[in-house]
PDB file of N, CA and C in Angstrom:
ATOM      1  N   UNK A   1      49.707  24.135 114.395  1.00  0.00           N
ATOM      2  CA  UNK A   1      48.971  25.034 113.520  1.00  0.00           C
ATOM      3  C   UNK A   1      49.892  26.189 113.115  1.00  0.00           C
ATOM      4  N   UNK A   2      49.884  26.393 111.695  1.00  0.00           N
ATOM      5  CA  UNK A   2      50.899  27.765 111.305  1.00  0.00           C
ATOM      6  C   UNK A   2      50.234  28.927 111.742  1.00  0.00           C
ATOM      7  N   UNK A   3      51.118  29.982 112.118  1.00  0.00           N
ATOM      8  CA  UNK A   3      50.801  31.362 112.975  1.00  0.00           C
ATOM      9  C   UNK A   3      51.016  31.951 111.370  1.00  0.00           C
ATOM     10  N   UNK A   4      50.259  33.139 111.385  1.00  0.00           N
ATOM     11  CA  UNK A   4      50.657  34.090 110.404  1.00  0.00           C
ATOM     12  C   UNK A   4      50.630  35.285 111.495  1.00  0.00           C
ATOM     13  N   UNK A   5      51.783  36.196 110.574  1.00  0.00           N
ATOM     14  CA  UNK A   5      52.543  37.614 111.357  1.00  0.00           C
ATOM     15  C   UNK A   5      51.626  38.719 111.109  1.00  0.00           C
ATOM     16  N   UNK A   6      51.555  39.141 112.119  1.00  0.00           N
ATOM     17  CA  UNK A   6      50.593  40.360 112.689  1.00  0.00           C
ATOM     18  C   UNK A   6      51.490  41.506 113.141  1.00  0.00           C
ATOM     19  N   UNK A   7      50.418  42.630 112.134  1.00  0.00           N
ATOM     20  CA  UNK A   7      50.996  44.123 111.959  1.00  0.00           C
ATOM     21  C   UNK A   7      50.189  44.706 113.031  1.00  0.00           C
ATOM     22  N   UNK A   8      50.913  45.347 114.078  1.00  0.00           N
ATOM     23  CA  UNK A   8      50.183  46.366 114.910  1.00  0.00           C
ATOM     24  C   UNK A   8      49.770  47.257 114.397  1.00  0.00           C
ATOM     25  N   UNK A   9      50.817  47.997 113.678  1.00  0.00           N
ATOM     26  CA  UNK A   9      50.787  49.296 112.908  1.00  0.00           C
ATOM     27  C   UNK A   9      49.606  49.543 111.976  1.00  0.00           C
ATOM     28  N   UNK A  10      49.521  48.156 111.450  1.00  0.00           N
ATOM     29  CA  UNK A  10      48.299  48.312 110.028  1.00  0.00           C
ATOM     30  C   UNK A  10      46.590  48.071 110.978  1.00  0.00           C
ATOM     31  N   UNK A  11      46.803  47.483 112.229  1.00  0.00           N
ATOM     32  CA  UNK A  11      45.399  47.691 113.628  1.00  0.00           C
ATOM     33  C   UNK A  11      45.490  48.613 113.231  1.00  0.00           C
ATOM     34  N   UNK A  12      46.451  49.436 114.138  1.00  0.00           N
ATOM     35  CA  UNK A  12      46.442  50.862 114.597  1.00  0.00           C
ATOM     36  C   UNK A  12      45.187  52.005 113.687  1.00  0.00           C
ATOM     37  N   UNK A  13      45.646  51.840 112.181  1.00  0.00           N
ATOM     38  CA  UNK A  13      45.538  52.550 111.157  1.00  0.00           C
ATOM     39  C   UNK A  13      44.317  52.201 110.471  1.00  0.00           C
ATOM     40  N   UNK A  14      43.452  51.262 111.442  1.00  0.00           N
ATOM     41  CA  UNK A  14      42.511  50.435 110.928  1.00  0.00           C
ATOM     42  C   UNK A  14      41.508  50.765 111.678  1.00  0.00           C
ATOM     43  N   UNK A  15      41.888  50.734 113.045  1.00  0.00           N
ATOM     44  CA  UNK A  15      40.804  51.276 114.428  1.00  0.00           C
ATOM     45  C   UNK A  15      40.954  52.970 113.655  1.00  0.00           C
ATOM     46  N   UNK A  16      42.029  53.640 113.472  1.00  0.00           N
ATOM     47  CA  UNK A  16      41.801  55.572 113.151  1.00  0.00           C
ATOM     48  C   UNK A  16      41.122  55.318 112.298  1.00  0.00           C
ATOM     49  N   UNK A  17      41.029  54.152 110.794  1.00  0.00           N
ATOM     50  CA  UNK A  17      39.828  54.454 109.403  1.00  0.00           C
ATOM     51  C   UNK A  17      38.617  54.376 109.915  1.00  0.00           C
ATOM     52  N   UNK A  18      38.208  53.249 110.650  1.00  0.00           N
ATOM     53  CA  UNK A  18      36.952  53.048 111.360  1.00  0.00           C
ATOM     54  C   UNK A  18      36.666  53.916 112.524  1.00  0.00           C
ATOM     55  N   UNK A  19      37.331  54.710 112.875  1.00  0.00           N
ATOM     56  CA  UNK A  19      36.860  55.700 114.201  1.00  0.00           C
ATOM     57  C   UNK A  19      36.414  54.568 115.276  1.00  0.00           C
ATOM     58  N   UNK A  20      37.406  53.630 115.774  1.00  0.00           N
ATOM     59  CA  UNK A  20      37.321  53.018 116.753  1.00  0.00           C
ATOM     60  C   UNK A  20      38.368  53.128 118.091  1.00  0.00           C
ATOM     61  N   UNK A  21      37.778  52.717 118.962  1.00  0.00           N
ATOM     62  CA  UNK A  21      39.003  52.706 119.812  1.00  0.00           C
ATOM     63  C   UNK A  21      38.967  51.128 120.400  1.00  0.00           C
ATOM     64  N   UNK A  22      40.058  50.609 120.838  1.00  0.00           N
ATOM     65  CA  UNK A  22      40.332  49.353 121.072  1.00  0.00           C
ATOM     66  C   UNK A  22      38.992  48.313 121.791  1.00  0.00           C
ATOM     67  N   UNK A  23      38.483  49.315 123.120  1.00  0.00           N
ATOM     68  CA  UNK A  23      37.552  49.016 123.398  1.00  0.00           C
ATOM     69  C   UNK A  23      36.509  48.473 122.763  1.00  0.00           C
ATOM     70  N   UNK A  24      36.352  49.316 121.267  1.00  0.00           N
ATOM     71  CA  UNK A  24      35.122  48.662 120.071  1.00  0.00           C
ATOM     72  C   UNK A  24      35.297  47.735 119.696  1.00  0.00           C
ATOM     73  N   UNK A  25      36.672  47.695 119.359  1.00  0.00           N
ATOM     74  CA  UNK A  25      37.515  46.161 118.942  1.00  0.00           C
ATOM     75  C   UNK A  25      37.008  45.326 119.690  1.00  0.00           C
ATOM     76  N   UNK A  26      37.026  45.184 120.834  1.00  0.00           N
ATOM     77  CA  UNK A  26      36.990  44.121 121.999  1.00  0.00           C
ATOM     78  C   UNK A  26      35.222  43.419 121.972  1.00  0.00           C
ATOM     79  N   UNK A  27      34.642  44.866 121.873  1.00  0.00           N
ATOM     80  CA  UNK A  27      33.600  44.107 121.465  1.00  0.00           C
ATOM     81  C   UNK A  27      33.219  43.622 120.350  1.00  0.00           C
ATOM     82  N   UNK A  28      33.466  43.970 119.390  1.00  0.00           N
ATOM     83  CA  UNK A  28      33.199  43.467 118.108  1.00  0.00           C
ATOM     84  C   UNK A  28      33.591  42.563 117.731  1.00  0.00           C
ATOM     85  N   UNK A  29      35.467  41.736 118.439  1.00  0.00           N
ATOM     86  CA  UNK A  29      35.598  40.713 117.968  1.00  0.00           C
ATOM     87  C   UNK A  29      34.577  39.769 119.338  1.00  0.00           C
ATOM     88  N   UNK A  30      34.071  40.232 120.115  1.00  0.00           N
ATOM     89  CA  UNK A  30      33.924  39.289 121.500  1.00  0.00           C
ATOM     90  C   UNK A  30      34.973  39.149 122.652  1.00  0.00           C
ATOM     91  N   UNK A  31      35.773  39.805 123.314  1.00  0.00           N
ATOM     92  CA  UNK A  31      36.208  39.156 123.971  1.00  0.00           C
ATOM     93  C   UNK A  31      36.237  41.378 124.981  1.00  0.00           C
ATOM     94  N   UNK A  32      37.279  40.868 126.288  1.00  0.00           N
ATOM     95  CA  UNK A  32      37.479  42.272 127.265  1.00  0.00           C
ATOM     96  C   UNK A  32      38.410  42.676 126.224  1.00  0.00           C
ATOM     97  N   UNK A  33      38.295  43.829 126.845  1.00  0.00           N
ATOM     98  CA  UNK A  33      39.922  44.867 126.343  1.00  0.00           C
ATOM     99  C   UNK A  33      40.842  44.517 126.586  1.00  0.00           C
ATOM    100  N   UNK A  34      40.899  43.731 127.920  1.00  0.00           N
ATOM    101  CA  UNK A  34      42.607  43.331 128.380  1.00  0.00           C
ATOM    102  C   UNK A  34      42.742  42.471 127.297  1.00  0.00           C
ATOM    103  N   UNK A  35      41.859  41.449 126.876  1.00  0.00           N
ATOM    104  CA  UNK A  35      41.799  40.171 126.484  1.00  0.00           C
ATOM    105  C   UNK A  35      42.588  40.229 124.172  1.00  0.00           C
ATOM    106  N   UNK A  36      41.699  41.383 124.310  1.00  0.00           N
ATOM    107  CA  UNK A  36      42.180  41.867 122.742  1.00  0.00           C
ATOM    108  C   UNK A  36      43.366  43.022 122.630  1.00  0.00           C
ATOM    109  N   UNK A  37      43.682  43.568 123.878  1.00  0.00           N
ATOM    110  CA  UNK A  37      45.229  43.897 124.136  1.00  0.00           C
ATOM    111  C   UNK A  37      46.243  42.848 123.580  1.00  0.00           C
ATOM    112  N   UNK A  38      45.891  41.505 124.138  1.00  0.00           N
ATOM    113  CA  UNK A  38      46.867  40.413 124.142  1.00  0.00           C
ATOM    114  C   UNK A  38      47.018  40.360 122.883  1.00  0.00           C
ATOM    115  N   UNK A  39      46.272  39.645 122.261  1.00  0.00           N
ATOM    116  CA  UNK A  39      45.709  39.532 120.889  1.00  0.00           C
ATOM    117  C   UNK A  39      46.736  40.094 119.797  1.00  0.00           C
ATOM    118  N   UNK A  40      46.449  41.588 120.043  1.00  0.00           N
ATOM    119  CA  UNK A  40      46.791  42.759 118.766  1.00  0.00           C
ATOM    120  C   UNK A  40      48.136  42.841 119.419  1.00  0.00           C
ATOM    121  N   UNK A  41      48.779  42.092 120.225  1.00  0.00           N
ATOM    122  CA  UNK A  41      50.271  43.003 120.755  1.00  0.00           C
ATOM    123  C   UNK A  41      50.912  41.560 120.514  1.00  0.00           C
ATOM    124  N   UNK A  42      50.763  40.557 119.913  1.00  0.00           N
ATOM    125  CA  UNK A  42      51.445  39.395 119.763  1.00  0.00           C
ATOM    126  C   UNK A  42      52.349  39.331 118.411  1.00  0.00           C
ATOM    127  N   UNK A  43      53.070  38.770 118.167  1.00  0.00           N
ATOM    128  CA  UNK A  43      53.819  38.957 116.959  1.00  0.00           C
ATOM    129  C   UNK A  43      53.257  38.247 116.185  1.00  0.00           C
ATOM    130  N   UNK A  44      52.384  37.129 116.646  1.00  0.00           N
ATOM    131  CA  UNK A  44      51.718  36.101 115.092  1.00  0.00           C
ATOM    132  C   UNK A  44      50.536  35.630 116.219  1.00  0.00           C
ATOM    133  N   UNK A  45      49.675  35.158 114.860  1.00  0.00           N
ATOM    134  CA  UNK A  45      48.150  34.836 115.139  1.00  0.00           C
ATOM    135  C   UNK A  45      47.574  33.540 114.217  1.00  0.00           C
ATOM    136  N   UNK A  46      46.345  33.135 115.114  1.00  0.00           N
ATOM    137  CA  UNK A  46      46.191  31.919 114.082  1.00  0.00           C
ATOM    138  C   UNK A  46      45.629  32.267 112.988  1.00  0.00           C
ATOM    139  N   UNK A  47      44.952  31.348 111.503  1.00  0.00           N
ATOM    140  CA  UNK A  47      44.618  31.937 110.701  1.00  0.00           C
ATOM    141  C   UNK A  47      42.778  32.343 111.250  1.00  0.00           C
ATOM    142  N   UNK A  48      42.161  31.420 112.206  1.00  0.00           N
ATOM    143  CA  UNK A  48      41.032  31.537 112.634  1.00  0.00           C
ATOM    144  C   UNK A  48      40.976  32.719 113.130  1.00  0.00           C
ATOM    145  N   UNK A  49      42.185  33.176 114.405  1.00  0.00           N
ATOM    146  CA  UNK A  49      42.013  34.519 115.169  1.00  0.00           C
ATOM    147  C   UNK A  49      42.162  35.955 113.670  1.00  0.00           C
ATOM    148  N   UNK A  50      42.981  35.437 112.823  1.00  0.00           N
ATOM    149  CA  UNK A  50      43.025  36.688 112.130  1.00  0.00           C
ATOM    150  C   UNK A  50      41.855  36.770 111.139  1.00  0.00           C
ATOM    151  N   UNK A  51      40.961  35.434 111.022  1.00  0.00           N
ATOM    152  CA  UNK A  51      39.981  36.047 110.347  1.00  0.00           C
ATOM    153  C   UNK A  51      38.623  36.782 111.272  1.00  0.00           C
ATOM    154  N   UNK A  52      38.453  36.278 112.584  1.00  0.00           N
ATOM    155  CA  UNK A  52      37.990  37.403 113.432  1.00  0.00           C
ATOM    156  C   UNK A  52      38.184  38.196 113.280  1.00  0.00           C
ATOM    157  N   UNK A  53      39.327  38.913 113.439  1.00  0.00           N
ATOM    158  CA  UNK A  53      40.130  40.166 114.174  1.00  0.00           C
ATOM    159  C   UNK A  53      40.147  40.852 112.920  1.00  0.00           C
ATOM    160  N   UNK A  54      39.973  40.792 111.377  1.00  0.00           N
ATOM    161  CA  UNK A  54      39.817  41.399 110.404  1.00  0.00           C
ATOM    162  C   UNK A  54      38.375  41.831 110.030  1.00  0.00           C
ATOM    163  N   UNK A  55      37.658  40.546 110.359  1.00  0.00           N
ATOM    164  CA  UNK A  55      36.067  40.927 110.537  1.00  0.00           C
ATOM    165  C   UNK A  55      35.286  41.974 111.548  1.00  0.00           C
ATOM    166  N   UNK A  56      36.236  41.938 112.624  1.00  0.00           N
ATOM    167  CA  UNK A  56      35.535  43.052 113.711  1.00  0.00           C
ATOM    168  C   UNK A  56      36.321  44.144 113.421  1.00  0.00           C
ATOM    169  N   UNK A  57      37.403  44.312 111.925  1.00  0.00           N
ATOM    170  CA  UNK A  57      37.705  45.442 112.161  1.00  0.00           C
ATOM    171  C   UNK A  57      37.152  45.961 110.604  1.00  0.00           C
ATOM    172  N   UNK A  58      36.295  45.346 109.912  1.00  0.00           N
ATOM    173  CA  UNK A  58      35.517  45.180 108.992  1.00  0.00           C
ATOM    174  C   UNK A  58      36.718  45.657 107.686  1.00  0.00           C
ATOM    175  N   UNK A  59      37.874  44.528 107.773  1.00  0.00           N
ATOM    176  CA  UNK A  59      38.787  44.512 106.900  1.00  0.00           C
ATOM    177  C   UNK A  59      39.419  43.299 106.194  1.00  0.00           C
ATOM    178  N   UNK A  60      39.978  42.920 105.064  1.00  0.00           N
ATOM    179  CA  UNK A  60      40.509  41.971 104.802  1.00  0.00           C
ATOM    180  C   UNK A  60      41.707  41.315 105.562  1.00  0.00           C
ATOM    181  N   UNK A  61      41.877  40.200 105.704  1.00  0.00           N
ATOM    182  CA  UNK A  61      43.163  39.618 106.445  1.00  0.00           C
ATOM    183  C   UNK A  61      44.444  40.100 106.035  1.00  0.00           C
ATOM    184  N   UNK A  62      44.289  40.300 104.744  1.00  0.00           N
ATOM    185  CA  UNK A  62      45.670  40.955 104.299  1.00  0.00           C
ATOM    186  C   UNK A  62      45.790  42.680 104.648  1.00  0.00           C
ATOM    187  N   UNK A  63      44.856  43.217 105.373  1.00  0.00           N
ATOM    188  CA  UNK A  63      45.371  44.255 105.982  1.00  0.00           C
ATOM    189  C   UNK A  63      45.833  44.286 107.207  1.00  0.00           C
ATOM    190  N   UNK A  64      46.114  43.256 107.756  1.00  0.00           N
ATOM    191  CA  UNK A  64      46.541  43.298 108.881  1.00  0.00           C
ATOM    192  C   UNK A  64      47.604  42.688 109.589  1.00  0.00           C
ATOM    193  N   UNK A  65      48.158  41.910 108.320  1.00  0.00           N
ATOM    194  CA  UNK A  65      49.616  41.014 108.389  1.00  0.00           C
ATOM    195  C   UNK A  65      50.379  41.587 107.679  1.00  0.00           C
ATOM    196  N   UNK A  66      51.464  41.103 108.134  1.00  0.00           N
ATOM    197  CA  UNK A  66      52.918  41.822 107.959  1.00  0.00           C
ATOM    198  C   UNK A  66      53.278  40.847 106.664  1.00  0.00           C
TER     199      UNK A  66
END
C-alpha cells in the first residue's frame, strides 16, 4: 500500500487552529494518546489513516501532508 508523507508541523498548527491538545486528537480520531503520538510522529501514513487523522482534526488531507 503507498504511504503518503506526513507534516508534523502542519498537526501542530492544526491542533493551535482548533484549540486542541493531542489528547482531543486521540479521542476524536479513536485511539490513546500514546497510540496517536505514534501516528503524528511517523514520517508517512496510509491514505485510510490520513483520511481519519484529517477528519478528527476537522481538516482536509492536504493540510496535513508534506
Amino acid at each position: 500500500m503507498n504511504k503518503i508523507p506526513l507534516s508534523r508541523e502542519k498537526i501542530d498548527l492544526l491542533l493551535a487552529k482548533n484549540l486542541m491538545t493531542v489528547a482531543d486528537l486521540a479521542n476524536n480520531y479513536g485511539v490513546s494518546r500514546a497510540r496517536i503520538n505514534v501516528i503524528i510522529n511517523q514520517r508517512t501514513i496510509t491514505p485510510i489513516s490520513a483520511g481519519r487523522l484529517a477528519k478528527a482534526l476537522n481538516a482536509d488531507v492536504t493540510e496535513i501532508i508534506e
